[in-house]
N, C-alpha and C. Protein backbone atom coordinates (compact mmCIF):
# COMPACT_ATOMS: atom_id res chain seq x y z
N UNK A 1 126.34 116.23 100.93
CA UNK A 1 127.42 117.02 101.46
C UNK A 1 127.59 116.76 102.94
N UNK A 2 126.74 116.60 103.04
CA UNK A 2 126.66 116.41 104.97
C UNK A 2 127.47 115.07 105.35
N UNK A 3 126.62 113.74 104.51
CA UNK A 3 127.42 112.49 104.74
C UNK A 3 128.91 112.69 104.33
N UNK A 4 129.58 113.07 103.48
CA UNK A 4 130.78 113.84 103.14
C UNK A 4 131.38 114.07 104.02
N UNK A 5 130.87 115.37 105.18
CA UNK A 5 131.69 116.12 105.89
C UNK A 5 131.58 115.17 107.17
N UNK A 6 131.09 113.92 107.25
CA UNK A 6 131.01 113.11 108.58
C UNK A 6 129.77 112.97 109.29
N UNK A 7 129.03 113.74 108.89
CA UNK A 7 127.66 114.04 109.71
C UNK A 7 126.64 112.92 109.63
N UNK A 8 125.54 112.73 110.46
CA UNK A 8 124.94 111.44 110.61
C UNK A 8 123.78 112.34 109.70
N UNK A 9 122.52 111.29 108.57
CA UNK A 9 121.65 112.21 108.42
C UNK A 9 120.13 111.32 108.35
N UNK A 10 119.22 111.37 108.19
CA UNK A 10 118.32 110.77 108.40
C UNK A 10 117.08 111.43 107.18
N UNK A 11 115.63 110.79 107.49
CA UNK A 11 114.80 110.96 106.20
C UNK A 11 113.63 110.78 106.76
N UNK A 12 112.58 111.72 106.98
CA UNK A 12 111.17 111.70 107.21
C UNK A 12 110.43 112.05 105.88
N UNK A 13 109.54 110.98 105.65
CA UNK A 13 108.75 111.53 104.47
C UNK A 13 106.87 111.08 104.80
N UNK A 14 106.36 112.27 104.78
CA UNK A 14 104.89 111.90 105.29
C UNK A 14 104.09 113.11 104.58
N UNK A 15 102.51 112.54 104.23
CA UNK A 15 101.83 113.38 103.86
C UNK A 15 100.39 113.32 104.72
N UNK A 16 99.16 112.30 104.82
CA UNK A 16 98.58 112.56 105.89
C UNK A 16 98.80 111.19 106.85
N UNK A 17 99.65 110.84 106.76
CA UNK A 17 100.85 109.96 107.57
C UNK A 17 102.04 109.79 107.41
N UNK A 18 102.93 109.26 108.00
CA UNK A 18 104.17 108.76 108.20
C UNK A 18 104.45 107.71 107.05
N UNK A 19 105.25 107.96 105.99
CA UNK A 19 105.16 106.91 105.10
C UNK A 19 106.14 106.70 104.55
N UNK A 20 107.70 106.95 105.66
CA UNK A 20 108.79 106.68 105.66
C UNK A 20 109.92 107.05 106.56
N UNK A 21 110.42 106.67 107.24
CA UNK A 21 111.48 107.27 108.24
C UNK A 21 112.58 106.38 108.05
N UNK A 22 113.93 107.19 108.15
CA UNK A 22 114.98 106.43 108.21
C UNK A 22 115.93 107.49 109.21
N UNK A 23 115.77 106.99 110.49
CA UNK A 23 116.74 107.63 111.68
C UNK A 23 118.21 107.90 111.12
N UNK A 24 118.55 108.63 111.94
CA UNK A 24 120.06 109.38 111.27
C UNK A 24 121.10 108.12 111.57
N UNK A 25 121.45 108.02 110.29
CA UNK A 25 122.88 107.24 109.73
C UNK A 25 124.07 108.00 109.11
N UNK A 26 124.98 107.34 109.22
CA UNK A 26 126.37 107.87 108.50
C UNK A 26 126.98 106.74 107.97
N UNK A 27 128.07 107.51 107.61
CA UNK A 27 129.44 106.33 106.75
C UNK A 27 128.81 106.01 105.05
N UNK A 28 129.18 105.25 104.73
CA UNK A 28 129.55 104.85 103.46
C UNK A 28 128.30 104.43 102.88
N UNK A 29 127.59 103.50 103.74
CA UNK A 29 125.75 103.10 103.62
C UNK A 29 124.86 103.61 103.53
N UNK A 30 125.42 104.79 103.64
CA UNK A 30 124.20 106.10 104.16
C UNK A 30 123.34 106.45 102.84
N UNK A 31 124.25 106.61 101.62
CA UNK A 31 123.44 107.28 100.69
C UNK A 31 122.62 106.27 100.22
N UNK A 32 123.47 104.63 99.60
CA UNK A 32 122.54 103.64 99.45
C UNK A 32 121.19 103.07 100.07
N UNK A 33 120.91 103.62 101.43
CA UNK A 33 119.99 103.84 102.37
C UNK A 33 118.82 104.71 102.42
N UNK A 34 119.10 105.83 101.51
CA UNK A 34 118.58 107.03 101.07
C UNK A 34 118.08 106.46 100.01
N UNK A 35 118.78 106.02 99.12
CA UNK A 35 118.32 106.34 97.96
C UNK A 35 117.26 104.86 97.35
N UNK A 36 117.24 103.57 98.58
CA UNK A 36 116.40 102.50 98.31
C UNK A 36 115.31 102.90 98.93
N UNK A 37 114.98 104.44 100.31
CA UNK A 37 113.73 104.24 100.89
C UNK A 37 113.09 105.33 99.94
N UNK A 38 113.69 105.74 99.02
CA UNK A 38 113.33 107.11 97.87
C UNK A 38 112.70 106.62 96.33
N UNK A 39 112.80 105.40 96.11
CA UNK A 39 113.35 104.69 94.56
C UNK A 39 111.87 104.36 94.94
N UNK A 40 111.00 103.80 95.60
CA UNK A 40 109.92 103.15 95.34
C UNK A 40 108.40 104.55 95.52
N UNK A 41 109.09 105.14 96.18
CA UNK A 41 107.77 106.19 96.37
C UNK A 41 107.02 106.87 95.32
N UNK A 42 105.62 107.05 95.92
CA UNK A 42 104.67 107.39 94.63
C UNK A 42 104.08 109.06 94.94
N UNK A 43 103.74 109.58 94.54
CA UNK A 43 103.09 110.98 94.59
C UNK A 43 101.46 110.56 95.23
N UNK A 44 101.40 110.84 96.21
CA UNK A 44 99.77 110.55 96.67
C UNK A 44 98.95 111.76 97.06
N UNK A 45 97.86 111.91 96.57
CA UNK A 45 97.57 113.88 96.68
C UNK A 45 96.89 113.63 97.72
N UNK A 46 96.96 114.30 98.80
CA UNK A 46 96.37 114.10 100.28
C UNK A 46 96.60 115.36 100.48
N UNK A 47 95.84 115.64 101.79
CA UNK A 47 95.48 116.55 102.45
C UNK A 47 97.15 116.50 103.43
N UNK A 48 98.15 117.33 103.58
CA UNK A 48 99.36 117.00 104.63
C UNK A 48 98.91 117.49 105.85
N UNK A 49 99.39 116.34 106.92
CA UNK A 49 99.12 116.38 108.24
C UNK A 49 100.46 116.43 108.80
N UNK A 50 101.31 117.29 109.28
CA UNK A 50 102.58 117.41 109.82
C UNK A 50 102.47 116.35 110.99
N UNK A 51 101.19 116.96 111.82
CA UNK A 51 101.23 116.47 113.38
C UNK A 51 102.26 114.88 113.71
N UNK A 52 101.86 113.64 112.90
CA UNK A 52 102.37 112.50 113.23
C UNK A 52 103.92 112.53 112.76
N UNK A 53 104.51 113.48 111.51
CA UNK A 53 105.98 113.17 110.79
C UNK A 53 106.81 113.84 112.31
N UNK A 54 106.20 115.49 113.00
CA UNK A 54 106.86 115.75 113.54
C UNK A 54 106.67 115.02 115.11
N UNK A 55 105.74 114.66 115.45
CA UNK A 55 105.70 113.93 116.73
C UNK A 55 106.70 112.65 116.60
N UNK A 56 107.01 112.26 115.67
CA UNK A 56 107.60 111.25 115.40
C UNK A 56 109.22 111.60 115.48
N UNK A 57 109.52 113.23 114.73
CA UNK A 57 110.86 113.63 115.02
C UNK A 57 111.21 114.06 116.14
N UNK A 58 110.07 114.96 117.44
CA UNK A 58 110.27 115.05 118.65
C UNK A 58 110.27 113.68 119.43
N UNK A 59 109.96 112.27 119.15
CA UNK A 59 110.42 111.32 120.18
C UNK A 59 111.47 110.35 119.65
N UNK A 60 111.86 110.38 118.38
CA UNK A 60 113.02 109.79 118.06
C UNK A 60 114.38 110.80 117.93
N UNK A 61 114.28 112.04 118.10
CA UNK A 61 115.66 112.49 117.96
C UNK A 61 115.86 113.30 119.41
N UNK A 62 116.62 112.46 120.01
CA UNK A 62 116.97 113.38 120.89
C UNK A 62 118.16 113.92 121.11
N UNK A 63 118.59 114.48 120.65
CA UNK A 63 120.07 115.33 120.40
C UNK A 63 119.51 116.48 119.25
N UNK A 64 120.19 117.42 119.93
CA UNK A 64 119.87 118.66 118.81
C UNK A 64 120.37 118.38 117.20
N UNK A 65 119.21 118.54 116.60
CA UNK A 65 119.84 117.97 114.66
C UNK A 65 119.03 119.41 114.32
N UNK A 66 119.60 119.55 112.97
CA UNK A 66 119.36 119.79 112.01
C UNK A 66 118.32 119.18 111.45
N UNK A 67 116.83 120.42 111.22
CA UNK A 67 115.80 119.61 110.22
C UNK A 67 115.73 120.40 109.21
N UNK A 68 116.20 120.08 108.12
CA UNK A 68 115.53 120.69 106.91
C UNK A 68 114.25 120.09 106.11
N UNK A 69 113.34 120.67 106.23
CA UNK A 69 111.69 120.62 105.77
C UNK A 69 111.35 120.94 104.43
N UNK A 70 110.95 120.01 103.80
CA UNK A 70 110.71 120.65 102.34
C UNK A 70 109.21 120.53 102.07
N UNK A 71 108.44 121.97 101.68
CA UNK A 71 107.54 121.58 101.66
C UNK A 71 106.63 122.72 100.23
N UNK A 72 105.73 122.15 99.92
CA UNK A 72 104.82 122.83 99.04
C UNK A 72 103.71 123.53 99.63
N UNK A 73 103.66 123.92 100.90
CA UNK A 73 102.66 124.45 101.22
C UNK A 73 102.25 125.71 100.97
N UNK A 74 100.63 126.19 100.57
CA UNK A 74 100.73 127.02 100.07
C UNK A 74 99.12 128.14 100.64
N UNK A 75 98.72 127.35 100.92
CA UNK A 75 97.65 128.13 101.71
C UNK A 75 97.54 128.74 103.38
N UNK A 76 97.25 129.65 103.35
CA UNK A 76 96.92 130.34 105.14
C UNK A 76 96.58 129.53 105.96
N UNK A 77 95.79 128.48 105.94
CA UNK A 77 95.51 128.22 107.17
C UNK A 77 96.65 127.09 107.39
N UNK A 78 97.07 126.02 106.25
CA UNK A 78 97.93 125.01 106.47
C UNK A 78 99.22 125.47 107.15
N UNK A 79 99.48 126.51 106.33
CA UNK A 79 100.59 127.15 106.81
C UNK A 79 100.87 128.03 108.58
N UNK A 80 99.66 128.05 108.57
CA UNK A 80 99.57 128.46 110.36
C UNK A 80 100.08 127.51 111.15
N UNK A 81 99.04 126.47 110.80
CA UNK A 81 99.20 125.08 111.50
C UNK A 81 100.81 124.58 111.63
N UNK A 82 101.59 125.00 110.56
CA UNK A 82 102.48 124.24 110.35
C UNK A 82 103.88 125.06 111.00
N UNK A 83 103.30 126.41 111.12
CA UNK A 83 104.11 127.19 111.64
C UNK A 83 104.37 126.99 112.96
N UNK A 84 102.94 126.62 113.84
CA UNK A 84 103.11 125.76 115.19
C UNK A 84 103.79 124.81 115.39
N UNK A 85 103.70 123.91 114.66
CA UNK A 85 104.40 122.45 114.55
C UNK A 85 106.27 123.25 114.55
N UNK A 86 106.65 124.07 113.77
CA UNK A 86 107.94 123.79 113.44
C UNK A 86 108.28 125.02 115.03
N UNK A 87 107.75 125.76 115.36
CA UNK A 87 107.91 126.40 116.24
C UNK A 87 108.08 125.68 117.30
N UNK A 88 107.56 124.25 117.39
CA UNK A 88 107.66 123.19 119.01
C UNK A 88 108.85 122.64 118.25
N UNK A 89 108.89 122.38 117.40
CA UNK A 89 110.57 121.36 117.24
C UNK A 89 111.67 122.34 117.41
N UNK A 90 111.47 123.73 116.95
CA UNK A 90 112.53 124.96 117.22
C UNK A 90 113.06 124.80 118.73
N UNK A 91 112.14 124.81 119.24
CA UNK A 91 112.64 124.22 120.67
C UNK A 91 113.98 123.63 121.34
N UNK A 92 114.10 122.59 120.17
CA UNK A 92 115.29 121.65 121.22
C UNK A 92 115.82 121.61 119.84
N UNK A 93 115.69 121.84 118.57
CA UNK A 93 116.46 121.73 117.14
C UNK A 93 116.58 123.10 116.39
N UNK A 94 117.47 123.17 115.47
CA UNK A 94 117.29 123.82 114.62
C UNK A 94 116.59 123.54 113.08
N UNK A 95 115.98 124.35 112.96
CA UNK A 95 114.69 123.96 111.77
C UNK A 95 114.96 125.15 110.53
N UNK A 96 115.23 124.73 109.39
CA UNK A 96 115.27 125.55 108.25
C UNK A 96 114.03 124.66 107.22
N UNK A 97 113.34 125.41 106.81
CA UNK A 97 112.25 125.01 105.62
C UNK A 97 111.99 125.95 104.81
N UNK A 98 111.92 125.27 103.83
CA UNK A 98 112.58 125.82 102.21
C UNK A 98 110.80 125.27 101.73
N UNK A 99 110.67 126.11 101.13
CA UNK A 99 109.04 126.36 100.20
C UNK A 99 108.98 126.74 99.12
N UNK A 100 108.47 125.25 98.53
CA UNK A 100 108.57 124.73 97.08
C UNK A 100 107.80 125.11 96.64
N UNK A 101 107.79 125.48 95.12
CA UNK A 101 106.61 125.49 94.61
C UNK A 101 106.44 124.86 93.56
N UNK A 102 104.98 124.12 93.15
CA UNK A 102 104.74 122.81 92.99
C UNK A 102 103.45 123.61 91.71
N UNK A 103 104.12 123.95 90.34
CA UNK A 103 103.12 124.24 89.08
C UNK A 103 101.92 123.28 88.99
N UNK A 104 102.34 122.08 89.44
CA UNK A 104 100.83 121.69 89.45
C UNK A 104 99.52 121.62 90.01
N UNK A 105 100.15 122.36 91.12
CA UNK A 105 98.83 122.80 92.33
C UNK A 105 98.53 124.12 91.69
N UNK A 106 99.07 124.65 91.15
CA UNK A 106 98.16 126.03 90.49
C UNK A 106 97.26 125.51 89.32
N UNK A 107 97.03 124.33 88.76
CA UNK A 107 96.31 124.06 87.67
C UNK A 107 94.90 122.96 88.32
């Protein structure tokens, strides 16, 4: 919807690293762009380390964006941690994160 309405959009995907970025694009390429750095990825169960995805969004975006965060997190302490992290990008962005929940971490 966003590429639609004109908007540039981009793609961080990391769990206890960085293990995909695609800086904000627009136009017509955009989704095909999306959807080749999405088509190969695997589920890897790791421990998530925000620190490097968002240090990575505080020195490559500099213009106020839009981050929407999707995440499964589900325990107290991760979730502290992570509350810091999105509280320093709140800063100079606006940050909405949406919390998934993931049936297979309850088994």
């Amino acid at each position: 919807m966003a590429l639609r309405g004109g908007d540039r959009c981009g793609l961080g995907i990391f769990d206890d690293k960085v293990v995909g970025f695609l800086r904000p694009i627009g136009g017509s390429n955009a989704l095909p762009s999306f959807l080749s750095s999405l088509h190969d990825l695997q589920p890897r169960w790791r421990e998530t380390d925000f620190s490097p995805m968002f240090a990575r969004l505080q020195s490559r975006l500099t213009k106020r964006a839009l981050l929407i965060i999707l995440s499964d997190v589900v325990d107290a302490e991760t979730s502290t941690r992570y509350r810091t992290s999105l509280a320093t990008l709140a800063r100079r962005h606006v940050v909405l994160f949406a919390a998934l929940q993931t049936p297979l971490l309850d088994h």
